[in-house]
Protein backbone atom coordinates (compact mmCIF):
# COMPACT_ATOMS: atom_id res chain seq x y z
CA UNK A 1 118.14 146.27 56.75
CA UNK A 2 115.37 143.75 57.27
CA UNK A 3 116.01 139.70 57.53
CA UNK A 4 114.70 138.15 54.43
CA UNK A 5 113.44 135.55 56.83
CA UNK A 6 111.06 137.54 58.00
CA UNK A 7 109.93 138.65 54.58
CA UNK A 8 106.92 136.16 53.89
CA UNK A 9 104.60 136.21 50.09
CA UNK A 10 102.01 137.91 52.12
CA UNK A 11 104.28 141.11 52.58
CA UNK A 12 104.98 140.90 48.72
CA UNK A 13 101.75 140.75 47.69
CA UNK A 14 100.97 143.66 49.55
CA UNK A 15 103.93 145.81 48.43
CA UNK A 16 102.66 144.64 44.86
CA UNK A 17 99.09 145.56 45.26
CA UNK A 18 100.08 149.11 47.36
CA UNK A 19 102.10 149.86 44.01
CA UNK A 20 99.38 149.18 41.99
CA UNK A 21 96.43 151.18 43.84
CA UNK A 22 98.50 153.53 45.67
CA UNK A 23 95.80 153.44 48.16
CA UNK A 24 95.46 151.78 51.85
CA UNK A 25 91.62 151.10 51.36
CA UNK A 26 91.44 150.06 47.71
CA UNK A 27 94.42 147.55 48.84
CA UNK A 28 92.58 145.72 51.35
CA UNK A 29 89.34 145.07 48.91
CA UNK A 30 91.68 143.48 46.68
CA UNK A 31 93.18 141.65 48.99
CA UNK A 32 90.32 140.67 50.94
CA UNK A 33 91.66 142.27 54.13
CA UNK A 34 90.91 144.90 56.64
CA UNK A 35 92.46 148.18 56.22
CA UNK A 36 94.59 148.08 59.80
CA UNK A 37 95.74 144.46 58.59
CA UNK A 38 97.34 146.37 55.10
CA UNK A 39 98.69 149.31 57.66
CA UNK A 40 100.82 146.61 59.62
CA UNK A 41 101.48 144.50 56.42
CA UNK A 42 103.36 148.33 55.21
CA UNK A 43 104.66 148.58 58.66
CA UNK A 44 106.74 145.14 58.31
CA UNK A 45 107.50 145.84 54.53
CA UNK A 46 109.47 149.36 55.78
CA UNK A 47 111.01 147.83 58.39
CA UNK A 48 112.67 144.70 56.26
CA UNK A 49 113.18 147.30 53.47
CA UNK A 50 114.60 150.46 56.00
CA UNK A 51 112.42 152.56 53.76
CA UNK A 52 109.59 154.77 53.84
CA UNK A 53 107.95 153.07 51.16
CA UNK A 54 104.94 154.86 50.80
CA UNK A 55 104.34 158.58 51.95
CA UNK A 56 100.88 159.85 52.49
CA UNK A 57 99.87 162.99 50.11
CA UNK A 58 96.11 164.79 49.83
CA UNK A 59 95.45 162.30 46.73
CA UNK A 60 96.74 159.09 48.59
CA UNK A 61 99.65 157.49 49.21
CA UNK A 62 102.76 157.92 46.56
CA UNK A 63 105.73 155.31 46.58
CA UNK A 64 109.07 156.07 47.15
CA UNK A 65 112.13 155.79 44.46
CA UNK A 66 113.05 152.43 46.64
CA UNK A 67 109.55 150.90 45.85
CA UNK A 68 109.26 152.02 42.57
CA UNK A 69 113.25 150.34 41.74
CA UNK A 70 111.46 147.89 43.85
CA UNK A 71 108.09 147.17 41.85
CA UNK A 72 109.40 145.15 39.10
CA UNK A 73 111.69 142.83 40.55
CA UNK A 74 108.59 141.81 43.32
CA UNK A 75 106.51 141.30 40.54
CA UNK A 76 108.86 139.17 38.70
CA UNK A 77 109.18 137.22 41.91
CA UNK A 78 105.79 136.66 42.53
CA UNK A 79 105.40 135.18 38.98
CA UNK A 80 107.62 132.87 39.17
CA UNK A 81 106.33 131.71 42.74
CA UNK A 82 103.13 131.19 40.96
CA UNK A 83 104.32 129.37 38.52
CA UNK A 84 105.57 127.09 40.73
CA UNK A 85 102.45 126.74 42.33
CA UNK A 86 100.73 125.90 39.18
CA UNK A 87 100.17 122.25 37.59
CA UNK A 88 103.22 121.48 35.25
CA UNK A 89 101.87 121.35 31.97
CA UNK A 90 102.17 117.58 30.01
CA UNK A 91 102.26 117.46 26.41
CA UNK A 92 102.66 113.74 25.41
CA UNK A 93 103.40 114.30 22.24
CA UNK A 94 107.09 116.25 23.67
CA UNK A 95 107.97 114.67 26.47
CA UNK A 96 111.28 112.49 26.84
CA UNK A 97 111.81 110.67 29.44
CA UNK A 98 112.07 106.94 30.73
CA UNK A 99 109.42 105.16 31.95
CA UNK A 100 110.02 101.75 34.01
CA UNK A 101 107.76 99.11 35.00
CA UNK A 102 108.02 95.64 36.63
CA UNK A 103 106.71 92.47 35.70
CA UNK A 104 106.42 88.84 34.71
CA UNK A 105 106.86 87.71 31.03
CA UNK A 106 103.08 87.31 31.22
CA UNK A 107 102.45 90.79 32.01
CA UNK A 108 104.80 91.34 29.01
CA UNK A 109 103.24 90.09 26.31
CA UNK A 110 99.42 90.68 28.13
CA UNK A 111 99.69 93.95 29.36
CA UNK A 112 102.55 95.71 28.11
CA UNK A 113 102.79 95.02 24.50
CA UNK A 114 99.23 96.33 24.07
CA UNK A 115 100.61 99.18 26.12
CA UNK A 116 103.63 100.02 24.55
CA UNK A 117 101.17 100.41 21.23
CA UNK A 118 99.20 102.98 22.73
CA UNK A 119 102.12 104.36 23.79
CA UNK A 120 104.32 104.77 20.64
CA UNK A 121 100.97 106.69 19.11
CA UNK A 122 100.64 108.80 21.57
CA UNK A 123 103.92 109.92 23.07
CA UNK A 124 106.69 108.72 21.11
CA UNK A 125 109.68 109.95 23.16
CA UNK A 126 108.71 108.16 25.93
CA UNK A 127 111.21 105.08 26.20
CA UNK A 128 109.67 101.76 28.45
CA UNK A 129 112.67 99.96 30.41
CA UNK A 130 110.59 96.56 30.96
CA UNK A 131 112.32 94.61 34.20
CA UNK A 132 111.98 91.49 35.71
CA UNK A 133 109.69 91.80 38.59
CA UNK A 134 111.44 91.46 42.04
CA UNK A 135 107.97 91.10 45.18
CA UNK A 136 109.93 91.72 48.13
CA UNK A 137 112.33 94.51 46.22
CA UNK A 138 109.10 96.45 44.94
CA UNK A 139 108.46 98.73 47.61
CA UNK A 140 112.29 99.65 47.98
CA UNK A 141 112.73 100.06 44.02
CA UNK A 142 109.76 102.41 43.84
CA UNK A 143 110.93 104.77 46.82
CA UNK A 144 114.40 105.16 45.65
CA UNK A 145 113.03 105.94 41.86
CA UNK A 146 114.30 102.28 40.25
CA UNK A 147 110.93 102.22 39.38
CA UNK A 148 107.84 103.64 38.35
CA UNK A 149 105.45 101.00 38.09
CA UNK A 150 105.12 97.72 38.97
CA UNK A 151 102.82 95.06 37.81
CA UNK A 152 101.32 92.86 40.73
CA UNK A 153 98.63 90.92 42.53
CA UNK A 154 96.56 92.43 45.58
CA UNK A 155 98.48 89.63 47.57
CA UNK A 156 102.01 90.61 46.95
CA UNK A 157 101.49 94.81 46.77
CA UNK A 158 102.56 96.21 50.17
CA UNK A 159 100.01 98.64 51.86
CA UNK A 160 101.68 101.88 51.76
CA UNK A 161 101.69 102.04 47.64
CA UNK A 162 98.93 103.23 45.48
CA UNK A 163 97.16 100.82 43.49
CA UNK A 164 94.49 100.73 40.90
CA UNK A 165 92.96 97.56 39.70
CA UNK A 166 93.33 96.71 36.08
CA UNK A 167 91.62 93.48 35.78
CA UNK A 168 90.51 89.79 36.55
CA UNK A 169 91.90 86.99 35.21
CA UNK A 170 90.02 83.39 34.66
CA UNK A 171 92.11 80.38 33.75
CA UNK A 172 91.20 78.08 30.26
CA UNK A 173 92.65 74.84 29.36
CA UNK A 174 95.02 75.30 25.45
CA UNK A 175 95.83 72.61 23.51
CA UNK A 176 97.31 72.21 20.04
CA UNK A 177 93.85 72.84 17.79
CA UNK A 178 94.65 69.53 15.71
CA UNK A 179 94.63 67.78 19.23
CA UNK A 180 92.02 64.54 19.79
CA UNK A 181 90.25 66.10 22.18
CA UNK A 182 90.29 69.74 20.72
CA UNK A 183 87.32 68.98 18.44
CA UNK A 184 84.57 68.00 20.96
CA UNK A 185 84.77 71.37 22.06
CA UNK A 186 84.15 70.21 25.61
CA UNK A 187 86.46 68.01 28.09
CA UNK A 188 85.12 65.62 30.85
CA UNK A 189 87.22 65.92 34.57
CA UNK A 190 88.06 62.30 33.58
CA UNK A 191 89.76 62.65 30.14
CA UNK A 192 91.48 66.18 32.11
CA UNK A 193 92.65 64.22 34.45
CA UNK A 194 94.36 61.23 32.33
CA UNK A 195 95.83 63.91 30.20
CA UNK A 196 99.71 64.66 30.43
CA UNK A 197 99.86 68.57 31.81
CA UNK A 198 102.28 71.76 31.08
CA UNK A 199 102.38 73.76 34.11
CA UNK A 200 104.63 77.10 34.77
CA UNK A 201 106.23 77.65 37.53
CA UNK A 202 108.66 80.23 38.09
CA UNK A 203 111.27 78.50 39.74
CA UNK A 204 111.02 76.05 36.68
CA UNK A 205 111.28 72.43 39.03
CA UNK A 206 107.41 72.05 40.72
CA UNK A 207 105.26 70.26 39.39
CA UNK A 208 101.85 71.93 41.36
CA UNK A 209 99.52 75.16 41.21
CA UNK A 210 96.40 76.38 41.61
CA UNK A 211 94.64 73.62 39.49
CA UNK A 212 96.50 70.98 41.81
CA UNK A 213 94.70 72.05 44.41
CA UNK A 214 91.33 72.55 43.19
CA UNK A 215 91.73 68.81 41.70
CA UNK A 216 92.46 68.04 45.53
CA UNK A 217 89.20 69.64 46.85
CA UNK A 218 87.54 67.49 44.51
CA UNK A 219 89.43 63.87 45.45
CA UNK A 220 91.15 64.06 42.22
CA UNK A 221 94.77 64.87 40.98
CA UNK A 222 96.39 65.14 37.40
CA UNK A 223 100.08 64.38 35.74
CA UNK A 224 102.34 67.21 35.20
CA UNK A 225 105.19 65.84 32.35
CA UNK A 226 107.04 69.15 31.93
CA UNK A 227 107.46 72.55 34.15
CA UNK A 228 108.76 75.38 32.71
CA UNK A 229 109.66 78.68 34.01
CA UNK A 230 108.13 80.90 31.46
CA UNK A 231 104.98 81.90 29.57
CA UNK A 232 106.46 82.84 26.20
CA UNK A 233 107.71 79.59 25.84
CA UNK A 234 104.63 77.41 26.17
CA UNK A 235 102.42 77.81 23.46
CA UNK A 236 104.96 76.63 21.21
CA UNK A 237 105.10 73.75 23.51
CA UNK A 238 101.85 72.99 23.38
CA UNK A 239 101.27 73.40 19.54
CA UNK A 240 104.11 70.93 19.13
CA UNK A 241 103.17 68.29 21.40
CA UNK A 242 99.66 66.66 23.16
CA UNK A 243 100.03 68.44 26.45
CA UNK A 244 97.65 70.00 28.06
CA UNK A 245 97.86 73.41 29.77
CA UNK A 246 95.71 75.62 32.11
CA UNK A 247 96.62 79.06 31.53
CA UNK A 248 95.24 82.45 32.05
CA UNK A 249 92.89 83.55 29.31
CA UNK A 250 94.37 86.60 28.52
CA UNK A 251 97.49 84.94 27.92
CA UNK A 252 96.84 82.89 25.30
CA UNK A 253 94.05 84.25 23.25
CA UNK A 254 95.98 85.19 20.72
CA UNK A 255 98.11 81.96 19.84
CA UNK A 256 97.74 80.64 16.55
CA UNK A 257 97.31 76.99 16.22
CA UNK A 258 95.99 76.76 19.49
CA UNK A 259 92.24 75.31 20.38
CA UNK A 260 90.91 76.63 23.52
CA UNK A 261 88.11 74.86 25.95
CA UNK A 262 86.34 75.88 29.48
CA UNK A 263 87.91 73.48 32.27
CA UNK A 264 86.03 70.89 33.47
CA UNK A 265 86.30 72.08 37.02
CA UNK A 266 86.06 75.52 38.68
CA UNK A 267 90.08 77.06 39.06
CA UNK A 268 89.91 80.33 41.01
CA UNK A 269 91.49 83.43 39.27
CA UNK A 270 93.72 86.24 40.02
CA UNK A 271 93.20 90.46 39.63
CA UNK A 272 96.45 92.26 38.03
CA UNK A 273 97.12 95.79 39.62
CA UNK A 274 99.22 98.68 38.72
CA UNK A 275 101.47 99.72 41.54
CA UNK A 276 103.15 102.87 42.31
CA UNK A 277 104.69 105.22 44.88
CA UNK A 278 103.95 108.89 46.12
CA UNK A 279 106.99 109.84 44.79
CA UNK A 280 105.24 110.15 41.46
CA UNK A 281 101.81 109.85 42.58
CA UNK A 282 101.23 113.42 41.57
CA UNK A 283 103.26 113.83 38.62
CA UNK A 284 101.15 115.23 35.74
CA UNK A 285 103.95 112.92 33.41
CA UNK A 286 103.61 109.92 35.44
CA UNK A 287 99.89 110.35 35.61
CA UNK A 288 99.03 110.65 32.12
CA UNK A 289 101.18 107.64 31.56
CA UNK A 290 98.96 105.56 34.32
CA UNK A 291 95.67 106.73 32.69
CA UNK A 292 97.18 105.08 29.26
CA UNK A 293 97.50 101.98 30.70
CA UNK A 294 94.29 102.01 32.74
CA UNK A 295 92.62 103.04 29.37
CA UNK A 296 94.40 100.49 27.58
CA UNK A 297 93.16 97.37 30.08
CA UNK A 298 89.83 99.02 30.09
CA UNK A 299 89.26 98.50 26.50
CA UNK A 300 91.14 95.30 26.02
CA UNK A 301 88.73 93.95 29.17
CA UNK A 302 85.84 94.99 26.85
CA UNK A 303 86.89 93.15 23.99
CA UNK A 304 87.81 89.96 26.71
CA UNK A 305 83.97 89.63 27.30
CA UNK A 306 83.52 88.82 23.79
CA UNK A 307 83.29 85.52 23.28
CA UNK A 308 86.21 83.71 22.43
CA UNK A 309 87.09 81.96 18.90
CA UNK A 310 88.25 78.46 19.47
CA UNK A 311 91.89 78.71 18.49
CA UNK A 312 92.69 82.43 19.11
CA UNK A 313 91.05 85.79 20.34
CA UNK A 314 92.74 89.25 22.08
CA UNK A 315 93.35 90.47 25.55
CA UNK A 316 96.09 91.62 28.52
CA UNK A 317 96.84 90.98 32.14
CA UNK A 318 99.57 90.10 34.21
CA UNK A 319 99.92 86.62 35.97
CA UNK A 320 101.35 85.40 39.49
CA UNK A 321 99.72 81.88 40.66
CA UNK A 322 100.89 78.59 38.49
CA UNK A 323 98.23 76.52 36.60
C-alpha cells in the first residue's frame, strides 16, 4: 500500500479525469499536460493504490474494479476540497453572530448608532457588543479575537493593522440656543475668550486641549469652569447653563436646544479610522460588515457638507483629542 502522504490533489485529479476519458491523450488536453506527465501521474497513482488501475485494450485504456470502487469516493473528495477553496458565501439577512467594536462614547453616539441602524435593516441577527476603547490593549484584543473592530485615530492605530479612513472631523463652538451670544450668529476671540468653557477630558480632572493650545499660539488663553469625562453628558450641560464648549461637529449636530457658531480661531481637527486585524481581514462576514460602516460614514459625510442649521443638524465620527 501507498503512503497517503505521498498522495497529492494532482494525483486525484488525474485518477478522476483517467476515469472519465479512459484515455492517456484525451487526459492530458484536459488537464493541460503532456501525455508522459499523465503516464507518471498513473505510475504514482498504482503505486500508492498497489493496483493496476488502468489496463491498456485496442479501444484505450479500461479501469480496474479498484478504480471504478474507487471513482466515486475521489470525486466526492475533490468536491469538497473545492469547496473549501471557494469564497464562503454571506447572506446578511441569515447570519448570527457577534460583532465587537471599540470606542469612545463619542464614537457611540457618532458613528455607531447610525451604524447599528443600517445594521438592524440589513442583517438583523447580527448582535454589536459596543466596549470601551482600551489604545495600548487594541492590537492584543484584535489578535486574540476580543475584538473585531476598533474605532481610532491615525495617531494611536499601530502599524501592523488594517485601516481604512472614515472621516475628518472639524471642531464648532455649542452653546445653549437661548444664550446672549447665540443670536449674533458670530463670536469675536475676545468675548471667546472671557467666556466660562466645558472641556472633556477623559481622565475627567484637566482643564486643557487642543483649543488651549491654539489660544497659546495666538498669545491668548481661556477659563475652563468644569471638565468632564464624557460626551453624552455635555450637551445637557450646556443647554442648562452659559458655558461654552468646543466640540467636534459631528458630535453635536443633532442636539436640540443647542445654537451652534464657527470659532473665532482656527482649532486643528482629527480623522476617525476603522481598525482591524488579518485575522478577519478576509472574512466574507467581517467584510460585508466593514463595507456597512464605510457606507454608512460615506453617506453621513455627504450630508455633513450640508450646511448646518443653527441649533441642530446630522452626522458621525469618533473623537480622541479634548476641546
Amino acid at each position: 500500500m501507498g503512503d497517503i502522504r505521498t498522495l497529492d490533489l494532482n494525483l486525484l485529479k488525474t485518477l478522476d479525469a483517467l476515469l472519465d476519458e479512459r484515455n492517456v491523450t484525451r487526459t492530458a488536453e484536459r488537464l493541460s499536460l503532456t501525455q508522459p506527465a499523465v503516464s507518471g501521474m498513473l505510475t504514482r497513482l498504482r503505486e500508492n493504490f498497489d493496483d493496476p488501475l488502468f489496463v491498456r485494450t485496442q479501444r484505450g485504456i479500461v479501469p480496474t474494479l479498484r478504480a471504478l470502487e474507487l471513482a466515486a469516493p475521489v470525486k466526492r473528495v475533490l468536491a469538497e476540497i473545492g469547496a473549501l477553496l471557494q469564497p464562503q458565501e454571506f447572506e446578511p439577512a441569515s447570519a448570527d453572530f457577534t460583532l465587537s467594536i471599540a470606542g469612545t462614547d463619542y464614537a457611540l453616539r457618532s458613528i455607531i448608532v447610525p451604524f447599528l441602524t443600517a445594521l438592524r435593516q440589513r442583517a438583523p441577527g447580527i448582535r454589536l457588543a459596543v466596549r470601551p476603547i482600551e489604545g495600548t490593549q487594541v492590537q492584543t484584543q484584535l489578535e486574540r479575537g476580543e475584538l473585531d473592530l476598533a474605532l481610532m485615530t491615525p495617531e494611536s492605530t499601530p502599524q501592523q493593522l488594517h485601516t481604512q479612513r472614515l472621516f475628518d472631523e472639524h471642531y464648532i463652538c455649542a452653546l445653549r440656543d437661548d444664550h446672549p451670544d447665540a443670536a449674533r450668529g458670530r463670536m469675536t476671540l475676545e468675548r471667546f475668550c472671557s467666556l466660562d468653557h466645558a472641556l472633556v477630558s477623559w481622565s475627567g480632572d484637566l482643564f486643557t486641549g487642543v483649543t488651549d493650545a491654539a489660544l497659546a499660539r495666538l498669545g491668548r488663553q481661556r477659563r475652563v469652569a468644569l471638565s468632564v469625562a464624557s460626551f453624552l453628558v455635555l450637551p445637557e450641560i450646556l443647554r442648562t447653563s452659559d458655558l461654552l464648549a468646543v466640540v467636534p461637529r459631528r458630535l453635536i449636530r443633532e442636539s436640540e436646544g443647542l445654537a451652534l457658531l464657527a470659532p473665532p480661531l482656527e482649532i486643528p481637527g482629527f480623522t476617525k479610522m476603522a481598525v482591524w486585524h488579518e485575522r478577519t481581514d478576509r472574512d466574507p462576514a467581517h467584510r460585508w460588515v466593514r463595507e456597512l460602516l464605510f457606507e454608512t460614514c460615506a453617506e453621513r459625510a455627504a450630508d455633513h457638507r450640508k450646511p448646518a442649521k443653527p441649533a441642530r443638524s446630522r452626522k458621525h465620527a469618533t473623537v480622541s483629542a479634548k476641546a
